[in-house]
N, C-alpha and C. Protein backbone atom coordinates (compact mmCIF):
# COMPACT_ATOMS: atom_id res chain seq x y z
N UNK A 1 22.81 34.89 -11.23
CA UNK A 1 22.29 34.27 -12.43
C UNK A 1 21.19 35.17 -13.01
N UNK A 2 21.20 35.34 -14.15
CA UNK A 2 20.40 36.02 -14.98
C UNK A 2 18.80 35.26 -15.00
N UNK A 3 17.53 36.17 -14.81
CA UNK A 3 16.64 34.98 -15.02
C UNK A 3 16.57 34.92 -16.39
N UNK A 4 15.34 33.81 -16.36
CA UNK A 4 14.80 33.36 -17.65
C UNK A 4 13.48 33.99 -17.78
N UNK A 5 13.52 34.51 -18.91
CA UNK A 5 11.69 35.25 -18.93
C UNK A 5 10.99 34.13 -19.44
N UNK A 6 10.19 34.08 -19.07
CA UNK A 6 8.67 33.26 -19.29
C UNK A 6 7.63 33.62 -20.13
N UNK A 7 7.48 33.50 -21.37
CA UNK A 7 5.87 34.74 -21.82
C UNK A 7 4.84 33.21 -21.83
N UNK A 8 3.84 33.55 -21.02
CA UNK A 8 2.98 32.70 -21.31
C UNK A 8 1.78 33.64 -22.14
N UNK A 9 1.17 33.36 -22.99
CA UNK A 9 -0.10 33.39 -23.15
C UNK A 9 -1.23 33.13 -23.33
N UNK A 10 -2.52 34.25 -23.08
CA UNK A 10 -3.33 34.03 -22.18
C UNK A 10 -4.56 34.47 -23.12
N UNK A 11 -5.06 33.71 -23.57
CA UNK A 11 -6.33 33.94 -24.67
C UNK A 11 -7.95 33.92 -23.67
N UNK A 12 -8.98 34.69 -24.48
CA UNK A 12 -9.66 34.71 -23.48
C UNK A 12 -10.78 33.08 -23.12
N UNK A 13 -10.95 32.90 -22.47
CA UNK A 13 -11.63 31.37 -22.02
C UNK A 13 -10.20 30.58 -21.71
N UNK A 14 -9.36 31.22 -21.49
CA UNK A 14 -8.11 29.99 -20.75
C UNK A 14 -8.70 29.52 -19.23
N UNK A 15 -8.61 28.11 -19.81
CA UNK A 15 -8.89 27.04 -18.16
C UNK A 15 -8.46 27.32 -16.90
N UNK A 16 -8.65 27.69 -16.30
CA UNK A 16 -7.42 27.60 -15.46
C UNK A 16 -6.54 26.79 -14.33
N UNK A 17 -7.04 25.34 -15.22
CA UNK A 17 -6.19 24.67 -15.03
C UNK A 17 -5.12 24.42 -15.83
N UNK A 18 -5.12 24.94 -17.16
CA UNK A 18 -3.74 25.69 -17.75
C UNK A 18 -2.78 26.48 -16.92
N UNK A 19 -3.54 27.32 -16.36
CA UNK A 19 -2.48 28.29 -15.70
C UNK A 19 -1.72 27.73 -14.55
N UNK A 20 -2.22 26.77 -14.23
CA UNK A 20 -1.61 26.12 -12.93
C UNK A 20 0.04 25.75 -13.52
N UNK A 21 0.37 25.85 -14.59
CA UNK A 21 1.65 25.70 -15.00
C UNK A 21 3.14 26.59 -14.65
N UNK A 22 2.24 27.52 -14.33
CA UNK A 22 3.04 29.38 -13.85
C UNK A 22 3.82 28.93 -12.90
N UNK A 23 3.16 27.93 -11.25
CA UNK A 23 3.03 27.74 -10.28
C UNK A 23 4.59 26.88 -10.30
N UNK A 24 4.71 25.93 -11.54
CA UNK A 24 6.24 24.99 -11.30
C UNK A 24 7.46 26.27 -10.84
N UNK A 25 7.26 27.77 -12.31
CA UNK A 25 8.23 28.63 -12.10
C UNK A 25 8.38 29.62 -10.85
N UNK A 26 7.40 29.26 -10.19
CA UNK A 26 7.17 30.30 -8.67
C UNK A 26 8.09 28.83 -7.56
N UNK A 27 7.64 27.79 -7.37
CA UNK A 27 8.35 26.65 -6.71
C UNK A 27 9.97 26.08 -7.07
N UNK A 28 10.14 26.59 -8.38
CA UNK A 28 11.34 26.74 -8.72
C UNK A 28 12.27 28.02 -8.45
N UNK A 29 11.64 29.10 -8.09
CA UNK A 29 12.63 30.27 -7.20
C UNK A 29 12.85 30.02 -6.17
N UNK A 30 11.29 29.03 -5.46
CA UNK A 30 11.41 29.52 -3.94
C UNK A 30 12.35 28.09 -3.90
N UNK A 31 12.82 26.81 -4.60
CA UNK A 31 13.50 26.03 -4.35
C UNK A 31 15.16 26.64 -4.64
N UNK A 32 15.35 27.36 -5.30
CA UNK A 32 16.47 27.94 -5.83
C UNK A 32 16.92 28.81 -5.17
N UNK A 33 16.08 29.86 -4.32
CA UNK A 33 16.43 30.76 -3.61
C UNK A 33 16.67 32.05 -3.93
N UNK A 34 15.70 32.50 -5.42
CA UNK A 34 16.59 33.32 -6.36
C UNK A 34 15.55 33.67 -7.13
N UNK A 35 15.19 34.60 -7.40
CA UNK A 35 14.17 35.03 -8.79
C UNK A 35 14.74 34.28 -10.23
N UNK A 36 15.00 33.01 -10.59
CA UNK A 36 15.45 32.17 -11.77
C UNK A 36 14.76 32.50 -12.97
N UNK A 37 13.53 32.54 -12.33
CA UNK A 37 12.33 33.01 -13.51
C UNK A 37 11.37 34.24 -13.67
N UNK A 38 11.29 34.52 -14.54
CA UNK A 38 10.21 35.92 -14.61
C UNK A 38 9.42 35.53 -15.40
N UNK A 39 8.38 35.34 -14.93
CA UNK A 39 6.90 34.74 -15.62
C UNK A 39 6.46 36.18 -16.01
N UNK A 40 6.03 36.23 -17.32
CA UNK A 40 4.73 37.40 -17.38
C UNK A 40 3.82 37.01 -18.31
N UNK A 41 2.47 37.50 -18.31
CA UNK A 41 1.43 37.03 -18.98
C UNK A 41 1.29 37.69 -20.30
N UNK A 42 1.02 37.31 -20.88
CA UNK A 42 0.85 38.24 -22.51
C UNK A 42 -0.36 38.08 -23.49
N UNK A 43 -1.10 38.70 -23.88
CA UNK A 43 -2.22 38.41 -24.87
C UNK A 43 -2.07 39.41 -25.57
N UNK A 44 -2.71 39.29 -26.82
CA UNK A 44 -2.49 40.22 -28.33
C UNK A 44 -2.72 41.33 -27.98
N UNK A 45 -3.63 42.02 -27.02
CA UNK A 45 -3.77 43.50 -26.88
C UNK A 45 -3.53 43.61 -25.39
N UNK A 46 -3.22 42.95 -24.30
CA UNK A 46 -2.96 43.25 -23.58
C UNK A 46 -4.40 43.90 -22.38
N UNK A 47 -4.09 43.76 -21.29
CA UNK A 47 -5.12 44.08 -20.56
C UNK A 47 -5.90 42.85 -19.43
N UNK A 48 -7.27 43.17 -19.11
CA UNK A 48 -8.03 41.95 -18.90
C UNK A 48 -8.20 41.03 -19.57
N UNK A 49 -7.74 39.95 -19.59
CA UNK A 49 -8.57 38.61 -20.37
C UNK A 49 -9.08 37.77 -19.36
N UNK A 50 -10.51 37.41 -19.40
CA UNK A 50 -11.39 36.63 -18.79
C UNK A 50 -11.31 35.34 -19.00
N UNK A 51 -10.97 34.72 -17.85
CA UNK A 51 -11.08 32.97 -17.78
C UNK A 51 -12.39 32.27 -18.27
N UNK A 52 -12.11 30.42 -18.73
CA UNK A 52 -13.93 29.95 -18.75
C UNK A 52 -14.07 30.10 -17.36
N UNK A 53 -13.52 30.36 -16.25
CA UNK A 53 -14.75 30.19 -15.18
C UNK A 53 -15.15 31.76 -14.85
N UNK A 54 -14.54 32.59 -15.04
CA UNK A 54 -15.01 34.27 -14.84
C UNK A 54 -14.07 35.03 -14.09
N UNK A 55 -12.93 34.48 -13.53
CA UNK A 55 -12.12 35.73 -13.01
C UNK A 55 -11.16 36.11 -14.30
N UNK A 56 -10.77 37.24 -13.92
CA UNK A 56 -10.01 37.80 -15.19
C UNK A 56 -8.10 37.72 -14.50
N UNK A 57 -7.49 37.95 -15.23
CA UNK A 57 -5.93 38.11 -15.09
C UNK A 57 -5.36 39.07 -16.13
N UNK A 58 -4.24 39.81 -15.60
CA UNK A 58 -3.49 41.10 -16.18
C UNK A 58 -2.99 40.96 -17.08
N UNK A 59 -2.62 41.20 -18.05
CA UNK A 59 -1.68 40.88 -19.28
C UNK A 59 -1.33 42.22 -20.14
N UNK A 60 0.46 41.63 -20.06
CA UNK A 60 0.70 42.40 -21.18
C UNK A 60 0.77 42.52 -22.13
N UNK A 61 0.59 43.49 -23.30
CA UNK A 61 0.76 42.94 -25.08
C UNK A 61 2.19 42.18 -25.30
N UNK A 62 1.85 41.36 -26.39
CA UNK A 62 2.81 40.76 -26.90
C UNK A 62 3.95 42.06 -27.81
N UNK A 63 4.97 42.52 -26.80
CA UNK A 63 5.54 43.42 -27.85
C UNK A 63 6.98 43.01 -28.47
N UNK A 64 7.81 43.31 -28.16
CA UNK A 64 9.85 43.34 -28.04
C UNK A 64 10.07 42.48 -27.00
N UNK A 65 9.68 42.28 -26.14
CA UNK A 65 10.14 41.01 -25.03
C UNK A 65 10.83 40.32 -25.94
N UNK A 66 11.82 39.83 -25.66
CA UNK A 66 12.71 38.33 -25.80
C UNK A 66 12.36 37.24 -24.56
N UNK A 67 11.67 36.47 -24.99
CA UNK A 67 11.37 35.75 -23.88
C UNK A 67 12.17 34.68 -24.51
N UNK A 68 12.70 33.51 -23.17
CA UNK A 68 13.64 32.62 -23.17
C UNK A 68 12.82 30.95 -23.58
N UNK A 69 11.22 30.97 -23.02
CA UNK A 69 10.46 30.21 -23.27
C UNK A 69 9.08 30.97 -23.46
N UNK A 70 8.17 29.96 -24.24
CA UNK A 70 6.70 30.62 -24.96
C UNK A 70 6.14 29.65 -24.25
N UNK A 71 5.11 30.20 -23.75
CA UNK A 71 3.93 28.88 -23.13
C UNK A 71 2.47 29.29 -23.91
N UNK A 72 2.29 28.74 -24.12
CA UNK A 72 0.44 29.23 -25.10
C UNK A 72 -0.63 28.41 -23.99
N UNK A 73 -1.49 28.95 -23.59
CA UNK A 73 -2.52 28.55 -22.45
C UNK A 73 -3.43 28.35 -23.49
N UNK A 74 -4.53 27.12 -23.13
CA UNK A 74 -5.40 27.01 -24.35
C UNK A 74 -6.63 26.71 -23.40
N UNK A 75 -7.85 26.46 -23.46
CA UNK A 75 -8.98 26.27 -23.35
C UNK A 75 -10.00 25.26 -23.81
N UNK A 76 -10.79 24.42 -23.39
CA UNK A 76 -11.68 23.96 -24.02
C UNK A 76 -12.40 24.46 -25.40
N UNK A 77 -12.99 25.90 -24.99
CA UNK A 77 -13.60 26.29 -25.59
C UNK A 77 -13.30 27.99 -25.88
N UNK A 78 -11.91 28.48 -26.29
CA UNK A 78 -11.45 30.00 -25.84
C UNK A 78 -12.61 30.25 -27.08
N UNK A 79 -12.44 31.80 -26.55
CA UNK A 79 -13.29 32.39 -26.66
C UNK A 79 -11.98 33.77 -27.84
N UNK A 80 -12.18 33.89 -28.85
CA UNK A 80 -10.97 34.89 -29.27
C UNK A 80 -11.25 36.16 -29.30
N UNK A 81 -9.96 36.79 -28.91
CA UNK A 81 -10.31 37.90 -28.72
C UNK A 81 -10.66 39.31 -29.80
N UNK A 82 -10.27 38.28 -31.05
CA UNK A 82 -10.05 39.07 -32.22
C UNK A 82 -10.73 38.12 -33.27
N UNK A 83 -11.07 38.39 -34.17
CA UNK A 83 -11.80 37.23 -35.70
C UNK A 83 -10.82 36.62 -36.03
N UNK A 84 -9.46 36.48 -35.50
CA UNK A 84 -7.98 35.83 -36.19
C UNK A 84 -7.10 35.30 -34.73
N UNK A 85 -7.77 34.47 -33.76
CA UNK A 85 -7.03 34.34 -32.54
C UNK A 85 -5.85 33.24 -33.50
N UNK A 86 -6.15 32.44 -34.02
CA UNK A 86 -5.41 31.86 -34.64
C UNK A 86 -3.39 32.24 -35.35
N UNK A 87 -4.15 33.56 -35.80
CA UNK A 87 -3.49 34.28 -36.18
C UNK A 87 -2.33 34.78 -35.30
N UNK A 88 -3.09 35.33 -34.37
CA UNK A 88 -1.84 35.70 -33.32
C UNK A 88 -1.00 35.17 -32.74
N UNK A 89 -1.56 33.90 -32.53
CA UNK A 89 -0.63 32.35 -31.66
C UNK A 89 0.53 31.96 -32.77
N UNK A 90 0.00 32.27 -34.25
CA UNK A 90 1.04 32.15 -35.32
C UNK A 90 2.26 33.24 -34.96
N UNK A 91 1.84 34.36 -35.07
CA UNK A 91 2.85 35.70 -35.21
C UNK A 91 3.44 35.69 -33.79
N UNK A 92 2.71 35.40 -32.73
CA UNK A 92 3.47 35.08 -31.03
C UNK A 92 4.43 34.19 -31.06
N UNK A 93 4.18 32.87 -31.59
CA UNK A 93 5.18 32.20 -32.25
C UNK A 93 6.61 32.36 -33.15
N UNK A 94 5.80 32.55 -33.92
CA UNK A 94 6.78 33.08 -35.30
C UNK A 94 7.91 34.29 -34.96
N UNK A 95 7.59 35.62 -34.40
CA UNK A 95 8.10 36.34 -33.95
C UNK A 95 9.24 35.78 -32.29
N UNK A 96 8.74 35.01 -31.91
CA UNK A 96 9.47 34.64 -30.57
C UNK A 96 10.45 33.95 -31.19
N UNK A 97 10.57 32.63 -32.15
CA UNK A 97 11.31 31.57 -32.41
C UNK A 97 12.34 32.20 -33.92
N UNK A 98 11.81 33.53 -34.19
CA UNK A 98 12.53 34.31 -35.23
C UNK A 98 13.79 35.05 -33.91
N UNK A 99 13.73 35.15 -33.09
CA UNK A 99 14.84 36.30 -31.70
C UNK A 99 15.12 35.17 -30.99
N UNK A 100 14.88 34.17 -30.88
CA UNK A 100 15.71 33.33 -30.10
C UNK A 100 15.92 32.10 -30.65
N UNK A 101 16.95 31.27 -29.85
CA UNK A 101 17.43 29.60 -30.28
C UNK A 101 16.27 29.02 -29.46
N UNK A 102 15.88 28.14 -29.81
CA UNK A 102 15.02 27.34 -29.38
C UNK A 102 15.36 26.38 -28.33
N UNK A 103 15.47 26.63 -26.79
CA UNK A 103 15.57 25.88 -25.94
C UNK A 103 14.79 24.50 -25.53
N UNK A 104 13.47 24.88 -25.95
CA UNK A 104 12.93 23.56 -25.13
C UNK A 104 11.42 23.99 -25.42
N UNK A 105 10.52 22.92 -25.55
CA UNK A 105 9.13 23.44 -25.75
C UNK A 105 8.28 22.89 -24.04
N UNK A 106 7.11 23.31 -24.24
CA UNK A 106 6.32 22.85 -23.27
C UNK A 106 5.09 22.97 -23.42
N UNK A 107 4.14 22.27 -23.19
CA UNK A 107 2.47 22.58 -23.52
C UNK A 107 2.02 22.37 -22.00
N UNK A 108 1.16 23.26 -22.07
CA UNK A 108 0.31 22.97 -20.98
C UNK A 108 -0.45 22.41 -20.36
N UNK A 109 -0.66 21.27 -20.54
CA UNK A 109 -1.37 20.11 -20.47
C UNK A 109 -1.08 19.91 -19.00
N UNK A 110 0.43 19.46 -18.57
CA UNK A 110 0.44 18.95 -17.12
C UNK A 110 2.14 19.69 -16.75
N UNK A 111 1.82 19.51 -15.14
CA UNK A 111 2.62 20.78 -14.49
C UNK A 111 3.91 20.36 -14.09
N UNK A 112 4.12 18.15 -14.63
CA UNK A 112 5.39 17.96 -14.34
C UNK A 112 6.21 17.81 -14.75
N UNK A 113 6.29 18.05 -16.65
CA UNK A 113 7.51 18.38 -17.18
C UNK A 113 7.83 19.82 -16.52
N UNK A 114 6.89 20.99 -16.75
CA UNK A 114 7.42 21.99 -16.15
C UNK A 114 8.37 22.48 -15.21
N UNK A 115 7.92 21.52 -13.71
CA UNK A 115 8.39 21.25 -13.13
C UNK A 115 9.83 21.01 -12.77
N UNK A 116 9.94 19.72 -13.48
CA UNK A 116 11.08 19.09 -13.95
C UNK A 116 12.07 20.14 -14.81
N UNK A 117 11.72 20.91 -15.54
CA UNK A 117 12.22 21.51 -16.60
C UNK A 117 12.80 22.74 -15.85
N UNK A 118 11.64 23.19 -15.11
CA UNK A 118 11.88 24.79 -14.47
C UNK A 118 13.25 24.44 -13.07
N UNK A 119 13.33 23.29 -12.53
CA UNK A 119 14.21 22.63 -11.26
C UNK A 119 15.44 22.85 -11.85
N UNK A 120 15.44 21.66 -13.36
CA UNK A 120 16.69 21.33 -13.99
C UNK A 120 17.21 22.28 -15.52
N UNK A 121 17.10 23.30 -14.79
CA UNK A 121 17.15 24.28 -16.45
C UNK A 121 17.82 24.05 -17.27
N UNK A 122 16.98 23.75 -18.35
CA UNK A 122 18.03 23.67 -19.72
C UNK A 122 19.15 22.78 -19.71
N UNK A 123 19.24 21.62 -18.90
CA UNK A 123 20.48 21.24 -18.78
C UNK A 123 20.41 19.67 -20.12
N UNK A 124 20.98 19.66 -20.60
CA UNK A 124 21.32 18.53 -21.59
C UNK A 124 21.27 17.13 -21.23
C-alpha cells in the first residue's frame, strides 16, 4: 500500500498539545504493521520553529509536496513568523486543495477523530 503523506503545519508558538495529533499517525502504522503514513512537518520557510513552551521542531518549507491530508497546528497565542502568517495558512491551503481532491478535513483540537480517521482510512 502506498502511504498517505501528512503535511502538518507548524507556526511558531504551536502548543504542543496540538502536536500530539502526529502521534494517532505513528499508532496507526504500528497498528497496521506498515509505514501507512508519512507525517512531515512544514512551515513557510522551513527550519526551526519554536513551541509556546520553548523546544523547537524541524520543518520543512511548504514546497511541491502533494500531500494527501493538511493539518494546520495553531496556538493560543502563535507567534508569526512573517507580518502575513495569515497569509501563508491561506496559500498552504489554497495551493494543497488546488493538487488534490479533498479527502477529509481535520483540526487539531483532539486526537480522536484522528485516530479514528488514521485506523479507518478514508473509508466511506
Amino acid at each position: 500500500m502506498l502511504s498517505k503523506k501528512i503535511g502538518f503545519a507548524v507556526f511558531p508558538g504551536i502548543q504542543a498539545m496540538n502536536m500530539a495529533v502526529i502521534t494517532a499517525f505513528e499508532v496507526a502504522n504500528i497498528v497496521l504493521g506498515e509505514d501507512a503514513y508519512d507525517v512531515m512537518l512544514v512551515s513557510e520557510e522551513g527550519g526551526s520553529v519554536r513551541s509556546s513552551v520553548g523546544f523547537c521542531v524541524n520543518t520543512e518549507p511548504f514546497g511541491d509536496t502533494i500531500f494527501d491530508t493538511v493539518i494546520i497546528g495553531s496556538g493560543m497565542r502563535p507567534k508569526p513568523a512573517t507580518p502575513r502568517p495569515l497569509e501563508f495558512a491561506r496559500r498552504l491551503i489554497m495551493e494543497w486543495m488546488s493538487r488534490v481532491t479533498l479527502c477529509g478535513t481535520l483540526w487539531s483540537i483532539t486526537g480522536e477523530q484522528a485516530v479514528n480517521r488514521s485506523i479507518r482510512p478514508y473509508s466511506n
